[in-house]
N, C-alpha and C. Protein backbone atom coordinates (compact mmCIF):
# COMPACT_ATOMS: atom_id res chain seq x y z
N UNK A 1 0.83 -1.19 0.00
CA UNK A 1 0.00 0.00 0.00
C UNK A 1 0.88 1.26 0.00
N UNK A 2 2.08 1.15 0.87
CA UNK A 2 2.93 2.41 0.62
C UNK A 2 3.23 2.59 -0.93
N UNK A 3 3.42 1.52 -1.41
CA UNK A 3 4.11 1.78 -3.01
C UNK A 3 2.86 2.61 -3.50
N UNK A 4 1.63 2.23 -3.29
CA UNK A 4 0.79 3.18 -4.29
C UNK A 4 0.70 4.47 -3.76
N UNK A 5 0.32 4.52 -2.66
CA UNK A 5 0.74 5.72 -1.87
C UNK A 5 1.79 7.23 -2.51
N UNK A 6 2.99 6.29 -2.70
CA UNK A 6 3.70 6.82 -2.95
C UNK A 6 3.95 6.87 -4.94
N UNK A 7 3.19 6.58 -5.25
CA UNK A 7 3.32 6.72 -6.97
C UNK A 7 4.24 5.77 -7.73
N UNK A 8 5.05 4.71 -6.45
CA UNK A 8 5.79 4.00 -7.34
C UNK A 8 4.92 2.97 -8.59
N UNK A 9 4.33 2.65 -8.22
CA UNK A 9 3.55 1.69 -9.56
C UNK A 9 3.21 2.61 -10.88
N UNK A 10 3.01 4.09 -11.04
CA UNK A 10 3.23 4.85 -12.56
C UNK A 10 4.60 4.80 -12.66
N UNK A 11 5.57 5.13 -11.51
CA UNK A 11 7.14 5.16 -12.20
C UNK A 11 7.35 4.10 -12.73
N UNK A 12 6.77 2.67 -11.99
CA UNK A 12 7.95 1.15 -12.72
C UNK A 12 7.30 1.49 -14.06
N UNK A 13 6.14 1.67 -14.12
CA UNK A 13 4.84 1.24 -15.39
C UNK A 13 5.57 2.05 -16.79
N UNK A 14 6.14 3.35 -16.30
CA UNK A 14 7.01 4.42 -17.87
C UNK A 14 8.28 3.67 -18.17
N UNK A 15 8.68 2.27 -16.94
CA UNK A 15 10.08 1.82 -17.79
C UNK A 15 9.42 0.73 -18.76
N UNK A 16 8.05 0.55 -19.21
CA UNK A 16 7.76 -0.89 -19.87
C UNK A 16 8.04 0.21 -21.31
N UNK A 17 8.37 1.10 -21.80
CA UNK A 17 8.81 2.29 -22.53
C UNK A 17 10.34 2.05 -22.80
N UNK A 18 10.66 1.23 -21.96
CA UNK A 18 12.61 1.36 -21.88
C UNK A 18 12.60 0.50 -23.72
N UNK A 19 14.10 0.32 -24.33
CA UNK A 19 14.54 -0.10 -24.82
C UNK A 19 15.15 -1.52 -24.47
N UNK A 20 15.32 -1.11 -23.62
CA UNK A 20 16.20 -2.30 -22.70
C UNK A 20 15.36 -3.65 -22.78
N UNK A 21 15.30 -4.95 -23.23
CA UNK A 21 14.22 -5.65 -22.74
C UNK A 21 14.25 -6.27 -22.01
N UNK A 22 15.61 -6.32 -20.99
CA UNK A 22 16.22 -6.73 -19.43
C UNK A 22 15.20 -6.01 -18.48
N UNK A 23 15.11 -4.31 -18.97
CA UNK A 23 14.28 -3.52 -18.02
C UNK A 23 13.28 -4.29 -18.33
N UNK A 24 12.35 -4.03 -19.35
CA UNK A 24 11.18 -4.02 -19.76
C UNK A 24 10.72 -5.69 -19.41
N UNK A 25 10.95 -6.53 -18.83
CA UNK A 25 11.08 -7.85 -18.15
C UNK A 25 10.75 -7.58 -17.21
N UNK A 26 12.06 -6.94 -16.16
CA UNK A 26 11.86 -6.42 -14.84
C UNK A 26 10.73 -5.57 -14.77
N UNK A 27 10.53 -4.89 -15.43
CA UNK A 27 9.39 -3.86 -14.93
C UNK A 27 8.12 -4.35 -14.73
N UNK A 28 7.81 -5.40 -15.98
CA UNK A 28 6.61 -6.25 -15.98
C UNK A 28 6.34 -7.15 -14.69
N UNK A 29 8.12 -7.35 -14.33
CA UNK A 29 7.97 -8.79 -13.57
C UNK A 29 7.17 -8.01 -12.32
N UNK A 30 7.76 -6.40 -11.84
CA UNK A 30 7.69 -5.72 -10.64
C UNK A 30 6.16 -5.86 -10.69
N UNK A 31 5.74 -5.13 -11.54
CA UNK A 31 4.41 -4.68 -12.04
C UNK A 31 3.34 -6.01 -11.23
N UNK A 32 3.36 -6.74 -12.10
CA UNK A 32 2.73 -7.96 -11.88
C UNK A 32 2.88 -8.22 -10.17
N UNK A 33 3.94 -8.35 -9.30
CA UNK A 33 4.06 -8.86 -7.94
C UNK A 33 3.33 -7.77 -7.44
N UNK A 34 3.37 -6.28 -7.48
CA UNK A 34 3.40 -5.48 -6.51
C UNK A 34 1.53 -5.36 -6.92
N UNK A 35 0.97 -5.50 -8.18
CA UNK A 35 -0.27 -5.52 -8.36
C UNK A 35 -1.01 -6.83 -7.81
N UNK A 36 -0.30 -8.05 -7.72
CA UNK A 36 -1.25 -8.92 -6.89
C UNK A 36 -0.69 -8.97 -5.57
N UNK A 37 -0.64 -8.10 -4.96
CA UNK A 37 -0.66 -8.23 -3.52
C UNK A 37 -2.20 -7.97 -3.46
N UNK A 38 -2.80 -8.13 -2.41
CA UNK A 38 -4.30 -8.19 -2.17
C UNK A 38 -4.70 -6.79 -1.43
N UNK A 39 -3.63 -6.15 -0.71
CA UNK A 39 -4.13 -5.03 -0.93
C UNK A 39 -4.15 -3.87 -2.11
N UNK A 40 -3.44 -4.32 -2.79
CA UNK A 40 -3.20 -3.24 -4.03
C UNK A 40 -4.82 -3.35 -4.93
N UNK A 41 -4.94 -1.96 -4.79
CA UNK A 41 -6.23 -1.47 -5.67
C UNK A 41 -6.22 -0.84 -6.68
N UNK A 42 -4.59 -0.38 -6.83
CA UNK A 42 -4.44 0.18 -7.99
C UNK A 42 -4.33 -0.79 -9.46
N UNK A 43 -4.63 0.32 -10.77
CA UNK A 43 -4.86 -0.11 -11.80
C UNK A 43 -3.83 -0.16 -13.09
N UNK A 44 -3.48 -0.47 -14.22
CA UNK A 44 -2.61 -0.36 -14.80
C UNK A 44 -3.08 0.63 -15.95
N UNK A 45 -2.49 1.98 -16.13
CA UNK A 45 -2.52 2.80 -16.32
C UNK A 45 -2.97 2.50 -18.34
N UNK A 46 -3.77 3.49 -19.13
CA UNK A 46 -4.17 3.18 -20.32
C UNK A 46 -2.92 2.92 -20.88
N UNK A 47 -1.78 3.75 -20.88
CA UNK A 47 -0.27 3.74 -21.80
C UNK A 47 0.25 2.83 -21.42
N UNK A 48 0.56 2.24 -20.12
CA UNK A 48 0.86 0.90 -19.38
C UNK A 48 -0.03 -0.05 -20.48
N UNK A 49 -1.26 -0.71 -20.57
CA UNK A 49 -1.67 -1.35 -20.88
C UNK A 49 -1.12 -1.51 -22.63
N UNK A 50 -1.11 -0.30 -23.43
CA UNK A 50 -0.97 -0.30 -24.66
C UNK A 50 0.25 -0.87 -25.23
N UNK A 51 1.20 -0.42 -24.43
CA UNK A 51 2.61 -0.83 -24.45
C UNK A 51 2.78 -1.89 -24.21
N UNK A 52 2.18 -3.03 -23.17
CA UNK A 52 2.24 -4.34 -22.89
C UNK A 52 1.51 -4.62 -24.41
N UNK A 53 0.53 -4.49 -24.58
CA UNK A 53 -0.33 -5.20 -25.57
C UNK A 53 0.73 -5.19 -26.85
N UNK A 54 1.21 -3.82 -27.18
CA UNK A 54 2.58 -3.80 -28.37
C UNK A 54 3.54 -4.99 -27.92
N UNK A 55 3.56 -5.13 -26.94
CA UNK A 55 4.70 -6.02 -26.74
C UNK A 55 4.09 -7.51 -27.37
N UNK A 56 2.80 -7.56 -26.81
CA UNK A 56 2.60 -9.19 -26.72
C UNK A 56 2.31 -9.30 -28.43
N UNK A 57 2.11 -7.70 -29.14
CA UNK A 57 1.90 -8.20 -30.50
C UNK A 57 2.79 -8.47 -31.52
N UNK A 58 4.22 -7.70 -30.87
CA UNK A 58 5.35 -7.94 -31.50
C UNK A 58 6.25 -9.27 -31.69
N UNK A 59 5.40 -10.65 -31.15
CA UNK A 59 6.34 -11.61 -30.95
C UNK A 59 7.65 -11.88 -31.84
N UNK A 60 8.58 -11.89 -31.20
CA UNK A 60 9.64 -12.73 -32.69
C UNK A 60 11.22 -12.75 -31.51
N UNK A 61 12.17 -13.01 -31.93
CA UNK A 61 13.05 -12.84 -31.70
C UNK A 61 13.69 -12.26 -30.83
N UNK A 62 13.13 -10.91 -30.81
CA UNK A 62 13.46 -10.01 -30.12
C UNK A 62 12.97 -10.00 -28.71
N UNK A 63 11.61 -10.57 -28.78
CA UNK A 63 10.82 -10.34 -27.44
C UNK A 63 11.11 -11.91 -26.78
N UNK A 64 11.50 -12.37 -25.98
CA UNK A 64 11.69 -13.53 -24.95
C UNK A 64 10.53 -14.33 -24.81
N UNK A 65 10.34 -15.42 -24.71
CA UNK A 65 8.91 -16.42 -24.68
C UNK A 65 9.05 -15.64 -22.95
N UNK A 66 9.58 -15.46 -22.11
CA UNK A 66 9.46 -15.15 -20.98
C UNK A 66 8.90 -14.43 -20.74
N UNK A 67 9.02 -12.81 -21.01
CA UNK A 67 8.69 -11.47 -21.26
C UNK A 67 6.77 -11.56 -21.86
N UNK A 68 6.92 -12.25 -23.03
CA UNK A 68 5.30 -12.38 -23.69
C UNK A 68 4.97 -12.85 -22.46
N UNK A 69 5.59 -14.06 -21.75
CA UNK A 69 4.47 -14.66 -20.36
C UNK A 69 4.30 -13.75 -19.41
N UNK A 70 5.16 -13.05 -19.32
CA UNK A 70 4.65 -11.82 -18.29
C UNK A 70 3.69 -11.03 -18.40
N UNK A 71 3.83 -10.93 -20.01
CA UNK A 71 2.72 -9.92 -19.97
C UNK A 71 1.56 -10.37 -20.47
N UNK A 72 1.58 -11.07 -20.89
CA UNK A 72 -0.06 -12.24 -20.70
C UNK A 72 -0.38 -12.45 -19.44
N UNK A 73 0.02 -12.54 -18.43
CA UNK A 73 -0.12 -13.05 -16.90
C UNK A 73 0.02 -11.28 -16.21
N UNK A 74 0.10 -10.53 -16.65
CA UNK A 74 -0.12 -9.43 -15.97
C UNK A 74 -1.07 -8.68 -16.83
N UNK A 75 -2.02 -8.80 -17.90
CA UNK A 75 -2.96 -8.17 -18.65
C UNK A 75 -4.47 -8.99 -17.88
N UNK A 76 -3.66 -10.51 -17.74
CA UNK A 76 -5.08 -11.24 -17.18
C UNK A 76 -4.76 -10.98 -15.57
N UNK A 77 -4.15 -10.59 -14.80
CA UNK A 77 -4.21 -10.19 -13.62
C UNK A 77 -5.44 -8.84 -13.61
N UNK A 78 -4.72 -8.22 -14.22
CA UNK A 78 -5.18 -6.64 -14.58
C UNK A 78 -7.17 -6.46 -14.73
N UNK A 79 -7.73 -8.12 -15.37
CA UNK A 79 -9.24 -8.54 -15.68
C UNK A 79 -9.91 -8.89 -14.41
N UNK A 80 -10.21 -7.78 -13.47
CA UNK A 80 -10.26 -7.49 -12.13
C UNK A 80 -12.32 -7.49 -11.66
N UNK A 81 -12.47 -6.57 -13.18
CA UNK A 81 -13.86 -6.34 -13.56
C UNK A 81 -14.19 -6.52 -15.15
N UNK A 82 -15.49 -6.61 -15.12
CA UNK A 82 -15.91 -6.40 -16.36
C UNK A 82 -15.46 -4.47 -17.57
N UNK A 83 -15.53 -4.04 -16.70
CA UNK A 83 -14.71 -2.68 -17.31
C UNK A 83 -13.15 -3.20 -17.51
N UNK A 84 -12.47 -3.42 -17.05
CA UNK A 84 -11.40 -4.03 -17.41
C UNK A 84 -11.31 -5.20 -18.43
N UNK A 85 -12.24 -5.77 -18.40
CA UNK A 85 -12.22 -6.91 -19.42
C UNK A 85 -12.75 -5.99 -21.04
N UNK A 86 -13.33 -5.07 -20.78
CA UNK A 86 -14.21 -4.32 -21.99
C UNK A 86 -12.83 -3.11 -22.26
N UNK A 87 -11.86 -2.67 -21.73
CA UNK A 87 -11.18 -2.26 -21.99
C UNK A 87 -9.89 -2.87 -22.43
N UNK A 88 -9.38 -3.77 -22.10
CA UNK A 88 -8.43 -4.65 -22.82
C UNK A 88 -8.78 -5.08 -24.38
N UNK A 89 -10.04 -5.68 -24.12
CA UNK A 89 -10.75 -5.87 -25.78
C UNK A 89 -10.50 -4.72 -26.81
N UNK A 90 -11.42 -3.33 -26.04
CA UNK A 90 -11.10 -2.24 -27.06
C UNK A 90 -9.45 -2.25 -27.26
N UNK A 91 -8.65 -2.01 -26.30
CA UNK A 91 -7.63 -2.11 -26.62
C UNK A 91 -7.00 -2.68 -28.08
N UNK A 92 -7.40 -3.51 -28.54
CA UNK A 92 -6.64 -5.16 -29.20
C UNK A 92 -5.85 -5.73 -28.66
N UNK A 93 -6.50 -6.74 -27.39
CA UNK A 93 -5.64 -7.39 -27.03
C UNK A 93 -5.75 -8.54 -27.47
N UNK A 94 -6.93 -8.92 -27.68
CA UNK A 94 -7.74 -10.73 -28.51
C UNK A 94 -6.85 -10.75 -29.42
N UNK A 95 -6.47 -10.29 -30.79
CA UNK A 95 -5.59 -10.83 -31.61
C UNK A 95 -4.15 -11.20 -31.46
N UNK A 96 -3.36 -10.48 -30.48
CA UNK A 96 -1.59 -11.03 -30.01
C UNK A 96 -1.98 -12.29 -29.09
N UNK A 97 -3.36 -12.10 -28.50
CA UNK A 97 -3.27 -13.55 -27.29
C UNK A 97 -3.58 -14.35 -28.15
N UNK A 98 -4.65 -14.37 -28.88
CA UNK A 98 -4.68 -16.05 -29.91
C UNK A 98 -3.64 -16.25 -30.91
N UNK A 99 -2.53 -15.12 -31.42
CA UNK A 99 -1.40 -15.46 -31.78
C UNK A 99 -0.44 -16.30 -30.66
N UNK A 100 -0.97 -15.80 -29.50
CA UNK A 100 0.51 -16.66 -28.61
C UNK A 100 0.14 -18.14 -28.33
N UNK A 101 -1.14 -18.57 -28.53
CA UNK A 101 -1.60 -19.73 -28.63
C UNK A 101 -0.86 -20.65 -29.22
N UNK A 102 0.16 -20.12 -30.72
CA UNK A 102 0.46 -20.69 -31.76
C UNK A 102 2.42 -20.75 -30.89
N UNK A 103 2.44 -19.98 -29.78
CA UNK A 103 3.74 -19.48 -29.97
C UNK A 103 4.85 -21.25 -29.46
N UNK A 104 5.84 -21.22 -29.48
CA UNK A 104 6.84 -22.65 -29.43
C UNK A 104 6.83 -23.15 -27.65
N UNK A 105 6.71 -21.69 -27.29
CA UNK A 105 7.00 -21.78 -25.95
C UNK A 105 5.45 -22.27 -25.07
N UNK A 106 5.54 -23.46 -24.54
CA UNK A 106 4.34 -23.82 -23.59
C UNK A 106 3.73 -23.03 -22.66
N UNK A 107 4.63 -22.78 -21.82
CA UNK A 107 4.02 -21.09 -20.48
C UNK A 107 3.97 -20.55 -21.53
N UNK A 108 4.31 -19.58 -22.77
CA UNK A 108 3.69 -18.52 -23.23
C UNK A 108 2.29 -18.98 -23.75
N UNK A 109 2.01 -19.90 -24.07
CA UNK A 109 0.39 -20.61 -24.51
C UNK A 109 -0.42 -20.79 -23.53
N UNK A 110 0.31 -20.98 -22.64
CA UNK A 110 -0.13 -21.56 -21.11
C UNK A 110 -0.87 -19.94 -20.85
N UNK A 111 -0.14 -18.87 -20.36
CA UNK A 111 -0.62 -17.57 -19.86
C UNK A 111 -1.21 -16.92 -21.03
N UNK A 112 -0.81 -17.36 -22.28
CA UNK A 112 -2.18 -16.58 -23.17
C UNK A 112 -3.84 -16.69 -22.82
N UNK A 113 -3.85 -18.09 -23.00
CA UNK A 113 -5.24 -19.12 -22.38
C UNK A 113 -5.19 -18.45 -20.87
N UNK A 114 -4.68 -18.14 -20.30
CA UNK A 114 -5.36 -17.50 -18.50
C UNK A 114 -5.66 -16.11 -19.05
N UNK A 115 -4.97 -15.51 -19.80
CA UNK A 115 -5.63 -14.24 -19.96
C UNK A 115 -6.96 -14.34 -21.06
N UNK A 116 -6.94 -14.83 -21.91
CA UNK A 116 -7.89 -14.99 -22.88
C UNK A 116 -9.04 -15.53 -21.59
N UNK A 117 -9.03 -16.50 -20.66
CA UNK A 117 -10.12 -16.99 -19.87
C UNK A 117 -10.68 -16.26 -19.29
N UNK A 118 -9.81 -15.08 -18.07
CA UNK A 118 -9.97 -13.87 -17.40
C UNK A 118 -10.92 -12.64 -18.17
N UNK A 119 -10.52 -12.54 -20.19
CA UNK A 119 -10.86 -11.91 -20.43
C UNK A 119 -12.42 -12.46 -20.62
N UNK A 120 -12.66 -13.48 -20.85
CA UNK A 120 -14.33 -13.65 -21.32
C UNK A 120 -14.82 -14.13 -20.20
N UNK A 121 -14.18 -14.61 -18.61
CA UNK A 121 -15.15 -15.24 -17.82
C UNK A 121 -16.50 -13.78 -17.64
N UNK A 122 -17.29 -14.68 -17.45
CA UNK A 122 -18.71 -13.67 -16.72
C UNK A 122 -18.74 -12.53 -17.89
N UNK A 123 -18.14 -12.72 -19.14
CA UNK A 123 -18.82 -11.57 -20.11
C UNK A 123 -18.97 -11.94 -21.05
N UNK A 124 -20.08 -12.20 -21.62
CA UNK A 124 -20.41 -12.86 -22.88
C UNK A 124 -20.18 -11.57 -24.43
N UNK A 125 -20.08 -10.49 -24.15
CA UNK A 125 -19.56 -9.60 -24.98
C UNK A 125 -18.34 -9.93 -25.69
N UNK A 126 -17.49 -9.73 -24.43
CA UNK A 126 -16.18 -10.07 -25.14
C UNK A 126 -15.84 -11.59 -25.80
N UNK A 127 -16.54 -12.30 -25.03
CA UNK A 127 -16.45 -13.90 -25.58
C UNK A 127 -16.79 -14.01 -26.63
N UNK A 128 -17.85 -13.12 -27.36
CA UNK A 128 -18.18 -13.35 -28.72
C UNK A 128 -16.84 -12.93 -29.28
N UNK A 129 -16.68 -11.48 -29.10
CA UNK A 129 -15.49 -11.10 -29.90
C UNK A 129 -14.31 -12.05 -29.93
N UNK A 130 -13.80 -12.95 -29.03
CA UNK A 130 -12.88 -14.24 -29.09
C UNK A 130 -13.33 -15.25 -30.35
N UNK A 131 -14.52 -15.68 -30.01
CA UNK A 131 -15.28 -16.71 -30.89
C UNK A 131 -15.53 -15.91 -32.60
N UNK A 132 -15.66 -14.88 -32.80
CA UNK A 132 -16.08 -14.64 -34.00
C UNK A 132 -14.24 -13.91 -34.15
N UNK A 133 -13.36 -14.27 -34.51
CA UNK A 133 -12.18 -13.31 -34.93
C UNK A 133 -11.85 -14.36 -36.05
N UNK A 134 -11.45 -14.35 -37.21
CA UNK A 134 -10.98 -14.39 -37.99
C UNK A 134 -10.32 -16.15 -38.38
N UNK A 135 -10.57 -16.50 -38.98
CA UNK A 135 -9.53 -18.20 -39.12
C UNK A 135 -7.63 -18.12 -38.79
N UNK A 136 -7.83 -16.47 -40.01
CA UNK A 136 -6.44 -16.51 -40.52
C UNK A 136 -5.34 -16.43 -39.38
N UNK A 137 -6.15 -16.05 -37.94
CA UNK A 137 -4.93 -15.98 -36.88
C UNK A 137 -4.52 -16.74 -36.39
């Protein structure tokens, strides 16, 4: 509770922005622990969210099967409420998670499917939008 208190959760959230993808690991990894503590009520900020979602859409080479699991496992942390679940959607997050479905790495398939679950439990809105997307992905 001090960390939110004190604004640290927007500071870690502007390094998922770094270049670095050592930081941008760490920051996720922070992100993720210090948001499931059970008292933490705070939220992950719209630019926070966008930047993860770039990440999880960029898969290749560059980005770590590790890193994508983080941030699949901290987008479905983040699916707290149904406003959260309706904002990840607008976002585009449905198309990088059923890409990671396909990805080599097992935990990254593994935490796509928890966030993809998080995103449609108890909302049949977004579940359509899962169910009706496209073959080609």
């Amino acid at each position: 509770q001090a960390l939110e208190e004190a604004g640290t959760i927007s500071v870690i959230a502007t390094f998922v922005h770094h270049t670095d993808l050592k930081v941008v690991e760490t920051c996720v990894r922070t992100l993720k622990r210090v948001l499931a503590h059970s008292a933490s009520k705070q939220q992950l900020s719209r630019d926070a969210i966008r930047q993860i979602i770039a990440l999880l859409a960029s898969e290749g080479p560059r980005h770590p099967p590790t890193l994508l699991e983080l941030c699949a496992l901290l987008l479905a942390q983040h699916c707290t409420d149904v406003q959260a679940q309706y904002q990840l959607a607008e976002e585009g997050v449905i198309p990088p998670l059923t890409t990671l479905l396909w990805s080599t790495s097992c935990k990254t398939q593994d935490a796509a499917l928890q966030c993809l679950a998080a995103l449609v439990y108890q909302n049949p809105d977004v579940a359509c939008q899962v169910v009706s997307l496209p073959e080609t992905i």
